[in-house]
C-alpha atoms as a PDB file:
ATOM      1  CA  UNK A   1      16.415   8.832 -14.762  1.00  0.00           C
ATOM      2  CA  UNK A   2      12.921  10.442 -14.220  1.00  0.00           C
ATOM      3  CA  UNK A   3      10.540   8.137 -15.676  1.00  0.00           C
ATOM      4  CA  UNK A   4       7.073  10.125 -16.626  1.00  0.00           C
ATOM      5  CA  UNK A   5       3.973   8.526 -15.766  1.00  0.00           C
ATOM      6  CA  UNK A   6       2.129  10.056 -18.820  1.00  0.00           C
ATOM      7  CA  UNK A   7       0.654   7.161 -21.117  1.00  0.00           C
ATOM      8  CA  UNK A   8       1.700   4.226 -18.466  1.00  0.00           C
ATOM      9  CA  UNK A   9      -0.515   1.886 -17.048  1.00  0.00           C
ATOM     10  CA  UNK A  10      -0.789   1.756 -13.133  1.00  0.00           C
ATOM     11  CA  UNK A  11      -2.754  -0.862 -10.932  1.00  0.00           C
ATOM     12  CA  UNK A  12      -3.672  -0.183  -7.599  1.00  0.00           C
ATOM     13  CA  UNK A  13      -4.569  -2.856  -5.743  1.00  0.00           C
ATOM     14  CA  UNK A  14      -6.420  -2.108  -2.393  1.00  0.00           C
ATOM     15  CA  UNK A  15      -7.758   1.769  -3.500  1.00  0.00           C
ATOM     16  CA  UNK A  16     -11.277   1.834  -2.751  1.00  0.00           C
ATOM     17  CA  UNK A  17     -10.503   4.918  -0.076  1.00  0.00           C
ATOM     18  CA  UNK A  18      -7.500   6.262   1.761  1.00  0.00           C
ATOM     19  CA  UNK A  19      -4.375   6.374   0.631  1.00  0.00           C
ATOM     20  CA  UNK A  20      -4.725   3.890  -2.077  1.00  0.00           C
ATOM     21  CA  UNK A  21      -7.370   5.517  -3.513  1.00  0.00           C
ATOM     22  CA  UNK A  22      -5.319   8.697  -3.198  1.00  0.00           C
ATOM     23  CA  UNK A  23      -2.902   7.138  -5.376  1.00  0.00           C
ATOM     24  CA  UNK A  24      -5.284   6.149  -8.044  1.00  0.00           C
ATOM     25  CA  UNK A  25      -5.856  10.008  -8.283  1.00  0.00           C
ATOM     26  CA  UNK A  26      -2.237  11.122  -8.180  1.00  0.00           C
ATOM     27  CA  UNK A  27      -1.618   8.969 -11.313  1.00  0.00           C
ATOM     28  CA  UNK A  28      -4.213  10.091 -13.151  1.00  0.00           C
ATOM     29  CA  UNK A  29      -3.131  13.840 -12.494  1.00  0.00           C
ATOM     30  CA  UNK A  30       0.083  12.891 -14.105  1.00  0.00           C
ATOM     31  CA  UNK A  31      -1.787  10.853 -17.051  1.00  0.00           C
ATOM     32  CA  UNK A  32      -1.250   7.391 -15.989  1.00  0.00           C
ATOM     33  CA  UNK A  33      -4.118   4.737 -17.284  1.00  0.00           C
ATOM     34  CA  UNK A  34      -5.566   3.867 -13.996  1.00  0.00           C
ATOM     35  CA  UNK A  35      -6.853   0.947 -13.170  1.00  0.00           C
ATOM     36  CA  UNK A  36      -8.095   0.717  -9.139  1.00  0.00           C
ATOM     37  CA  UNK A  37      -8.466  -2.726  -8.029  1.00  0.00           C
ATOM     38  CA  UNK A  38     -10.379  -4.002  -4.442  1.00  0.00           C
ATOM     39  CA  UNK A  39     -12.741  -5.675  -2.462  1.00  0.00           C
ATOM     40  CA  UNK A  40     -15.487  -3.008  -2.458  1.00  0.00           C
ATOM     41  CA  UNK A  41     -15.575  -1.905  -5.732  1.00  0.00           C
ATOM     42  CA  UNK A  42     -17.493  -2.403  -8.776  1.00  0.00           C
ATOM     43  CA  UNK A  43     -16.226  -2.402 -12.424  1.00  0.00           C
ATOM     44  CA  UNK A  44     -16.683   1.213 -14.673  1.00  0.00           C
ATOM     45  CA  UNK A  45     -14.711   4.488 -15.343  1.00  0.00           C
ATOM     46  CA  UNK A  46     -15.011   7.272 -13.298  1.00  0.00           C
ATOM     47  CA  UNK A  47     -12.920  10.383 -13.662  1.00  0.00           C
ATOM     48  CA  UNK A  48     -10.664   8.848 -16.467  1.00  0.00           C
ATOM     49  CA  UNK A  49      -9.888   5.640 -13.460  1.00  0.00           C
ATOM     50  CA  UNK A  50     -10.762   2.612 -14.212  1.00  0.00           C
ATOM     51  CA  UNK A  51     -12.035   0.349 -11.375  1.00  0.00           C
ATOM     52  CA  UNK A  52     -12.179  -4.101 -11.636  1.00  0.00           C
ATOM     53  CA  UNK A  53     -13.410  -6.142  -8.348  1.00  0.00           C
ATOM     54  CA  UNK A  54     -10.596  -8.275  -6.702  1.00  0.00           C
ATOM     55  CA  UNK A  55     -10.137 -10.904  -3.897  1.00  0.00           C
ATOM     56  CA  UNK A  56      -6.323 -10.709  -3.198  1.00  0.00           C
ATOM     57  CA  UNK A  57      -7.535 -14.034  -0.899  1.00  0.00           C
ATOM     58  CA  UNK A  58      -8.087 -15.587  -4.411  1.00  0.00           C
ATOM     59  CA  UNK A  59      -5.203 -16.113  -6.949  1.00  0.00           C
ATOM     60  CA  UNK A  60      -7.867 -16.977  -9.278  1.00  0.00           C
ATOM     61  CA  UNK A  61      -9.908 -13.621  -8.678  1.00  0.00           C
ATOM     62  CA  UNK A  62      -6.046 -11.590  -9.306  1.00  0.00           C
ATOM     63  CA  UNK A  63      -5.364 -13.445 -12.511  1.00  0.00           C
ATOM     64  CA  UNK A  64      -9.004 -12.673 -13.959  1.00  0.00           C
ATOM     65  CA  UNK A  65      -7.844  -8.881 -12.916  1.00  0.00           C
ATOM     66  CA  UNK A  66      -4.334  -9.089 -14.906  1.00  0.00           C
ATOM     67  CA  UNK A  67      -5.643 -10.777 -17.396  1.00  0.00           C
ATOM     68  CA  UNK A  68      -8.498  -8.167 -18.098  1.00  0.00           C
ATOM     69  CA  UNK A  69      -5.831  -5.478 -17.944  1.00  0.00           C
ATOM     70  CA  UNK A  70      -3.352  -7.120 -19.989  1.00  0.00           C
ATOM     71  CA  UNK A  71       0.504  -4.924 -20.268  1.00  0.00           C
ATOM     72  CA  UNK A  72       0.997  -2.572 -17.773  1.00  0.00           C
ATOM     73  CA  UNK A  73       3.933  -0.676 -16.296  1.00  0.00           C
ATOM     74  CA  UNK A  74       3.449  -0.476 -12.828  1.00  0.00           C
ATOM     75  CA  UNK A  75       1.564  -2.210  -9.616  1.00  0.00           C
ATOM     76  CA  UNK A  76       0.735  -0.616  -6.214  1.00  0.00           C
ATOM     77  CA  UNK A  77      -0.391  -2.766  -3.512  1.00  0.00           C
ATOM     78  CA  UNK A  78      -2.158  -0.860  -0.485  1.00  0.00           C
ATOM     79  CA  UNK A  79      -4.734  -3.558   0.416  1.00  0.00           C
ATOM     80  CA  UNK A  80      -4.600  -4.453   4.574  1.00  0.00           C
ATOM     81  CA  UNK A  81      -6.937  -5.399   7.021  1.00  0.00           C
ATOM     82  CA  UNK A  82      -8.258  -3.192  10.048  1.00  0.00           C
ATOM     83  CA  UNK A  83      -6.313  -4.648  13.200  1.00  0.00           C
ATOM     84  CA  UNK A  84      -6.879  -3.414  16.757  1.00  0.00           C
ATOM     85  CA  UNK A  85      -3.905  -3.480  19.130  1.00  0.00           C
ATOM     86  CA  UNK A  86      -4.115  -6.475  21.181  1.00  0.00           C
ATOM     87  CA  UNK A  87      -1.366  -8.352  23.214  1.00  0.00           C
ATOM     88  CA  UNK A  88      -0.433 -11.659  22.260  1.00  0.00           C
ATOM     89  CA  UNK A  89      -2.360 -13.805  25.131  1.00  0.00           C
ATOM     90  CA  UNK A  90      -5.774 -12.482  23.900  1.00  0.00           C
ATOM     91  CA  UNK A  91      -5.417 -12.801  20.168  1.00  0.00           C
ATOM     92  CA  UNK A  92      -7.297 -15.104  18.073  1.00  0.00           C
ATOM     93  CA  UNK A  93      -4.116 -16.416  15.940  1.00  0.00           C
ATOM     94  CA  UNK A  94      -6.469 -17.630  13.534  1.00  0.00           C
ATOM     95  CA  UNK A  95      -7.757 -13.967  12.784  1.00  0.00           C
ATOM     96  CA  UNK A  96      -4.346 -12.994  12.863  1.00  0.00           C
ATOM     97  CA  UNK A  97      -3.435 -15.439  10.202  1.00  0.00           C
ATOM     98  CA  UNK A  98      -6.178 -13.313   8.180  1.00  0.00           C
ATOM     99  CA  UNK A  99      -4.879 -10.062   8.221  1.00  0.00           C
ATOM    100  CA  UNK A 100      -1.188 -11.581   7.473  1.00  0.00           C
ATOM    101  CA  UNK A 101      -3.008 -12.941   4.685  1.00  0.00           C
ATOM    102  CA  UNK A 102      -4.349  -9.845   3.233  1.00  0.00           C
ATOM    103  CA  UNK A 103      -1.273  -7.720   3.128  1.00  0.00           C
ATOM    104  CA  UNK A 104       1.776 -10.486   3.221  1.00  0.00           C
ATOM    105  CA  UNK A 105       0.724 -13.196   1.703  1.00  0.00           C
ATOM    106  CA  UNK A 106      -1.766 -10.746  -0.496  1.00  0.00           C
ATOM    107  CA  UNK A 107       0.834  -9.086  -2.157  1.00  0.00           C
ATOM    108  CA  UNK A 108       3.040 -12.334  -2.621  1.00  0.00           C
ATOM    109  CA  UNK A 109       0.016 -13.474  -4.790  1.00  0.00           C
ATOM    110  CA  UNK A 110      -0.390 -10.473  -6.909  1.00  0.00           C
ATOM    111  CA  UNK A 111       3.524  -9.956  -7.527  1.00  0.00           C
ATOM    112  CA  UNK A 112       3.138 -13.581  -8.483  1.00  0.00           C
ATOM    113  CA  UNK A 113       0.150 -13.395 -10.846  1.00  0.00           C
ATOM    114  CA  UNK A 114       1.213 -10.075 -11.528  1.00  0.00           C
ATOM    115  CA  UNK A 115       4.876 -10.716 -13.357  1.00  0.00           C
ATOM    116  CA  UNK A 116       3.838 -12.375 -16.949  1.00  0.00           C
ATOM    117  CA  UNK A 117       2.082  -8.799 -17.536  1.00  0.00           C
ATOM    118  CA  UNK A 118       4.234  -6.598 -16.165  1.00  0.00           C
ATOM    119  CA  UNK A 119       6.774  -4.889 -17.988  1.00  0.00           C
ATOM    120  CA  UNK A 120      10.362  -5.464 -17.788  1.00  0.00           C
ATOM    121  CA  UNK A 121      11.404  -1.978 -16.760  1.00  0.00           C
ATOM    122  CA  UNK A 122       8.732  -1.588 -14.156  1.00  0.00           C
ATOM    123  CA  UNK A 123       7.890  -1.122 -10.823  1.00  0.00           C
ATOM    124  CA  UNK A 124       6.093  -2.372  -7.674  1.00  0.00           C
ATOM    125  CA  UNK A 125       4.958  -0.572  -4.699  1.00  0.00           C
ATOM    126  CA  UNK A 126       4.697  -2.295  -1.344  1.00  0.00           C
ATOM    127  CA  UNK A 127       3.139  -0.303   1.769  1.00  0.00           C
ATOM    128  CA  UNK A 128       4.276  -1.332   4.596  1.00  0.00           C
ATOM    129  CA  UNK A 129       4.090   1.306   8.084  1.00  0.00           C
ATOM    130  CA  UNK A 130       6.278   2.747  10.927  1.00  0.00           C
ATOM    131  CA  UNK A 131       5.184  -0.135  13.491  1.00  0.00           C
ATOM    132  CA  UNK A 132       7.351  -2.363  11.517  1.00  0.00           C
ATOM    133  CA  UNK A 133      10.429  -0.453  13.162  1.00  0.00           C
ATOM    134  CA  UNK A 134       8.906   1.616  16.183  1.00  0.00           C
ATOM    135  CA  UNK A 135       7.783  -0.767  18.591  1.00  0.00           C
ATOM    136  CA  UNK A 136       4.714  -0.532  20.519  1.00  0.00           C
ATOM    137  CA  UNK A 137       2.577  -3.303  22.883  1.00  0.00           C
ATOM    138  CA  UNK A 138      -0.111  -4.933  21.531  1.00  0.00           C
ATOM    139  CA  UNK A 139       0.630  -4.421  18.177  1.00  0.00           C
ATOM    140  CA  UNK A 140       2.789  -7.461  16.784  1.00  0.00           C
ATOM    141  CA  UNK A 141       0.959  -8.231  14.134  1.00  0.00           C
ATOM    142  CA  UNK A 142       1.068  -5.085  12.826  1.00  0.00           C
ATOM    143  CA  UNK A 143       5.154  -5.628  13.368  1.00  0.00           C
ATOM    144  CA  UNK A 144       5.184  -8.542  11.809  1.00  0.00           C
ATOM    145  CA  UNK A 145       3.080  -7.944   8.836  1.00  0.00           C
ATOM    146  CA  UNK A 146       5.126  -4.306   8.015  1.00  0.00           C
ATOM    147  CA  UNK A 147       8.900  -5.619   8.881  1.00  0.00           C
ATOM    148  CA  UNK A 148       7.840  -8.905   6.859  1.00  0.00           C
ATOM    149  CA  UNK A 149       6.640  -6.303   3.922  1.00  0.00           C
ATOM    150  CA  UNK A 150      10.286  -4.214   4.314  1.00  0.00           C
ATOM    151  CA  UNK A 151      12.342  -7.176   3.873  1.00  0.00           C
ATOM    152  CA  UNK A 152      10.385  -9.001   1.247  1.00  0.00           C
ATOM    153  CA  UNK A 153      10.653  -5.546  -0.859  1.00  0.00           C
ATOM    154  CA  UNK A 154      14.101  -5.627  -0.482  1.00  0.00           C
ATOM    155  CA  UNK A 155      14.794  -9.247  -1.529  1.00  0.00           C
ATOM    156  CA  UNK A 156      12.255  -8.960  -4.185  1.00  0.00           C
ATOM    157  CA  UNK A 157      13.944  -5.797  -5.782  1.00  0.00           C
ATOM    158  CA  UNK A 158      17.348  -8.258  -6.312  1.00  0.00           C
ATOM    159  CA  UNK A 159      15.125 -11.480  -7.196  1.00  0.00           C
ATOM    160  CA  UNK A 160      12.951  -9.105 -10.321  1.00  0.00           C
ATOM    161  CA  UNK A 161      15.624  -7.164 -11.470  1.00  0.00           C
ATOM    162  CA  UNK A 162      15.289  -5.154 -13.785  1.00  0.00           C
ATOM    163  CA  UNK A 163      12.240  -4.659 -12.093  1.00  0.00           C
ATOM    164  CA  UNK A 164      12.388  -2.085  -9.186  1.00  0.00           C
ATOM    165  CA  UNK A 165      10.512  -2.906  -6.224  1.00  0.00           C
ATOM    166  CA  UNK A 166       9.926  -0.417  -3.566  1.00  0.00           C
ATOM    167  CA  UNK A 167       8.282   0.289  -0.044  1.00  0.00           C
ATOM    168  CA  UNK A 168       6.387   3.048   1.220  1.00  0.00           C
ATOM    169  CA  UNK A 169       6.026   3.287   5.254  1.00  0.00           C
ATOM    170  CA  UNK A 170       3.441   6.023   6.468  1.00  0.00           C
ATOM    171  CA  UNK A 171       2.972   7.122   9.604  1.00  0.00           C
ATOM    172  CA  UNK A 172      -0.323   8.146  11.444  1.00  0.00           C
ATOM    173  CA  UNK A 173      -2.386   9.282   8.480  1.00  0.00           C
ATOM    174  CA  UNK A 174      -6.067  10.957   8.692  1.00  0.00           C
ATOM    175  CA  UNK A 175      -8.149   8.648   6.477  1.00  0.00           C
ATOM    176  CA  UNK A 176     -10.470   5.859   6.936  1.00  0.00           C
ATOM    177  CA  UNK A 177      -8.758   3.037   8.436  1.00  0.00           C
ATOM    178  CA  UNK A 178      -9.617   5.114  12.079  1.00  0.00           C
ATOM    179  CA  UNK A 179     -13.196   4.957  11.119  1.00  0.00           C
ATOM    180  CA  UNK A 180     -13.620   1.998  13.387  1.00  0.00           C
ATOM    181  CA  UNK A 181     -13.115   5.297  16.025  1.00  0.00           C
ATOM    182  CA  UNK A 182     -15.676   8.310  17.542  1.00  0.00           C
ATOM    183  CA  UNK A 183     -14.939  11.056  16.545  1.00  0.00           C
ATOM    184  CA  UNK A 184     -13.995  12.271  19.955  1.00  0.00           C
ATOM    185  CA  UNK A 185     -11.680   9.153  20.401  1.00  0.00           C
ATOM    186  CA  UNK A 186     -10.201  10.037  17.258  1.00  0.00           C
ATOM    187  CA  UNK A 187      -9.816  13.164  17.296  1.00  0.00           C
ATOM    188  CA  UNK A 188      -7.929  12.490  21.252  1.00  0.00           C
ATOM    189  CA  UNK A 189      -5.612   9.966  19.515  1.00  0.00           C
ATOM    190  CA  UNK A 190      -4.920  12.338  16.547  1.00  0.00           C
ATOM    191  CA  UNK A 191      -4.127  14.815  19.707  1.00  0.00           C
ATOM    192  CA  UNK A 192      -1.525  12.627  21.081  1.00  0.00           C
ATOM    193  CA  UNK A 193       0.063  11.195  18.302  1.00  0.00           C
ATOM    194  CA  UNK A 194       0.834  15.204  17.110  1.00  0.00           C
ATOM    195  CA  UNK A 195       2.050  16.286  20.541  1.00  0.00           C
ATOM    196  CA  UNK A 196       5.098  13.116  19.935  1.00  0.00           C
ATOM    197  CA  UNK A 197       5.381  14.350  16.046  1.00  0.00           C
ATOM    198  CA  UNK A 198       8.239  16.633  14.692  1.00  0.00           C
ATOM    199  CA  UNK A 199       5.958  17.995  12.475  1.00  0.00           C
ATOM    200  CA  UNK A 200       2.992  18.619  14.694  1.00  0.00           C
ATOM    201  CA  UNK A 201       0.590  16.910  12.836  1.00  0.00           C
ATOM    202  CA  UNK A 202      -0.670  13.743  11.717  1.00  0.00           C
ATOM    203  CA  UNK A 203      -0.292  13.191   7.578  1.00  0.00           C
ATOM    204  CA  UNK A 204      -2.882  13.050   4.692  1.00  0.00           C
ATOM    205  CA  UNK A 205      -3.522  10.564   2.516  1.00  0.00           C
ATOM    206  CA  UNK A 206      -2.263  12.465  -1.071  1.00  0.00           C
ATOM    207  CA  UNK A 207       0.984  13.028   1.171  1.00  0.00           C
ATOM    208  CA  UNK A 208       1.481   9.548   1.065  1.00  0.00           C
ATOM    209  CA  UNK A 209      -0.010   9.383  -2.374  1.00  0.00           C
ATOM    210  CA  UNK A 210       3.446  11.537  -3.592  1.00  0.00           C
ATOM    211  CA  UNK A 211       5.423   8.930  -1.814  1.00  0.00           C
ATOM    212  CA  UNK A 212       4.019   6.081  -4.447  1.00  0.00           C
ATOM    213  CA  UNK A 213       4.428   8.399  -7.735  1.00  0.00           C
ATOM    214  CA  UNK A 214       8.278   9.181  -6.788  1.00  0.00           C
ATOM    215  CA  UNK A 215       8.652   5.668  -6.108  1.00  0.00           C
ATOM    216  CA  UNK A 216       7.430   4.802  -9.905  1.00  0.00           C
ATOM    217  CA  UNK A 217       8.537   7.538 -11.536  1.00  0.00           C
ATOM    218  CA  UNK A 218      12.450   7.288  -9.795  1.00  0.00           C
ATOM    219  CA  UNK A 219      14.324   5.040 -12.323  1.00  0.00           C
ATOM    220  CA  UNK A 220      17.026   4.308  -9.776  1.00  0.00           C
ATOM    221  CA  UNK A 221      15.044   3.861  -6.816  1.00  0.00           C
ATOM    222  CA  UNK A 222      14.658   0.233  -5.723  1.00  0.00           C
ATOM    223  CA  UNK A 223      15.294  -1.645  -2.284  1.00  0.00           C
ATOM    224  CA  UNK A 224      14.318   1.294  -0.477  1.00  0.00           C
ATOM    225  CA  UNK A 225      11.590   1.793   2.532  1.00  0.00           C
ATOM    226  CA  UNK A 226      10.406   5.613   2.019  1.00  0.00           C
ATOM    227  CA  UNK A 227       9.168   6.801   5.564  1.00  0.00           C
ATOM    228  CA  UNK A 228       6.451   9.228   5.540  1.00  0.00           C
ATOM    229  CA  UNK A 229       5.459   9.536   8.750  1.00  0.00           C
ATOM    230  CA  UNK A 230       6.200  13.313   9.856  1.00  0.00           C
ATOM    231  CA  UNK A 231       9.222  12.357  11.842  1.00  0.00           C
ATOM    232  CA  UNK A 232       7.324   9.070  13.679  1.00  0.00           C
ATOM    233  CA  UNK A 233      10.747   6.935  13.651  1.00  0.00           C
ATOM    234  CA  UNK A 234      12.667   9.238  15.549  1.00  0.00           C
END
């Protein structure tokens, strides 16, 4: 069963830009109530979305955010840290243990705070990405964080049944998580990673975006890890 986004209430936690915000926006197209939820943003309406500052760090700072919202239907959770590639002997564990905290443990607190205000029959999003499966050097935490994020949305979607809980796992997508990057270093890694791509290309962040509506609206979609990563995994 199809179930419209028209009149439901979506939060997006982690959509001040990139995909996350391009999921705010999809939503809205298809007349969700819209509330965008991060770090760097400031409360007030624009275009019909409604934005709310949160620290998903801070349990307290997420139930202030449900609690302002009240009901809703359904929770997306793209919030993650910038990591750079790094091999195990020169990480800082410590700032590793920060960006597991962001996305892992990040999303454990807002499912938790989250549940007493969401409704029965709806749905979380999880984001998780393709270096959870495709191995590559130097980037274990990245591993760890996304296959972490796969299997928790699969236990999670038995645990808060009838609750559907789903995962969304881009690939290389042009937004501004590579803004860290020149643009000619960018623009040489988006060479490279298109050469190895079925599709030729690297993805766009309202790509992804459809990804997250078909994972609310699908009524019997739950457990599942949708790859959108132009052919990445194979």
């Amino acid at each position: 069963m199809t179930h419209s986004l028209s009149g439901k209430t979506v939060i997006v936690i982690g959509g001040s830009s990139g995909i996350g915000a391009a999921v705010a926006k999809a939503a809205a197209a298809r007349g969700a109530q819209v509330v965008l939820a991060g770090r760097r943003v400031s409360s007030g309406v624009d275009n019909g979305v409604r934005s709310e500052p949160v620290d998903v760090t801070d349990s307290a700072s997420l139930q202030r955010l449900f609690e302002a919202v009240g009901h809703f239907d359904h929770l997306v959770y793209t919030a993650g840290p910038s990591v750079r590639a790094k091999n195990l002997i020169d990480t800082d564990l410590d700032e590793a243990q920060d960006n597991f905290n962001v996305k892992l443990w990040g999303s454990l607190r807002a499912i938790q705070r989250a549940l007493p205000f969401l409704d029965e029959h709806g749905s979380i999003s999880l984001t998780s990405g393709q270096l959870g499966r495709k191995l590559a050097p130097g980037q274990f935490i990245k591993t760890g964080i996304n296959a972490a994020t796969e299997a928790l949305g699969k236990q999670l979607a038995k645990e808060l049944a009838p609750r559907r809980v789903n995962v969304i796992s881009p690939g290389v997508i042009d937004t501004p998580a590579y803004a860290g990057l020149d643009e000619t270093q960018r623009l040489a890694m988006f060479a490279k990673v298109e050469s190895a791509l079925p599709v030729g290309r690297v993805g766009q962040a309202d790509e992804v975006a459809a990804g997250f509506v078909l994972a609310m609206e699908n009524g019997f979609m739950t457990g599942a890890v949708i790859d959108i990563d132009g052919g990445g995994q194979l």
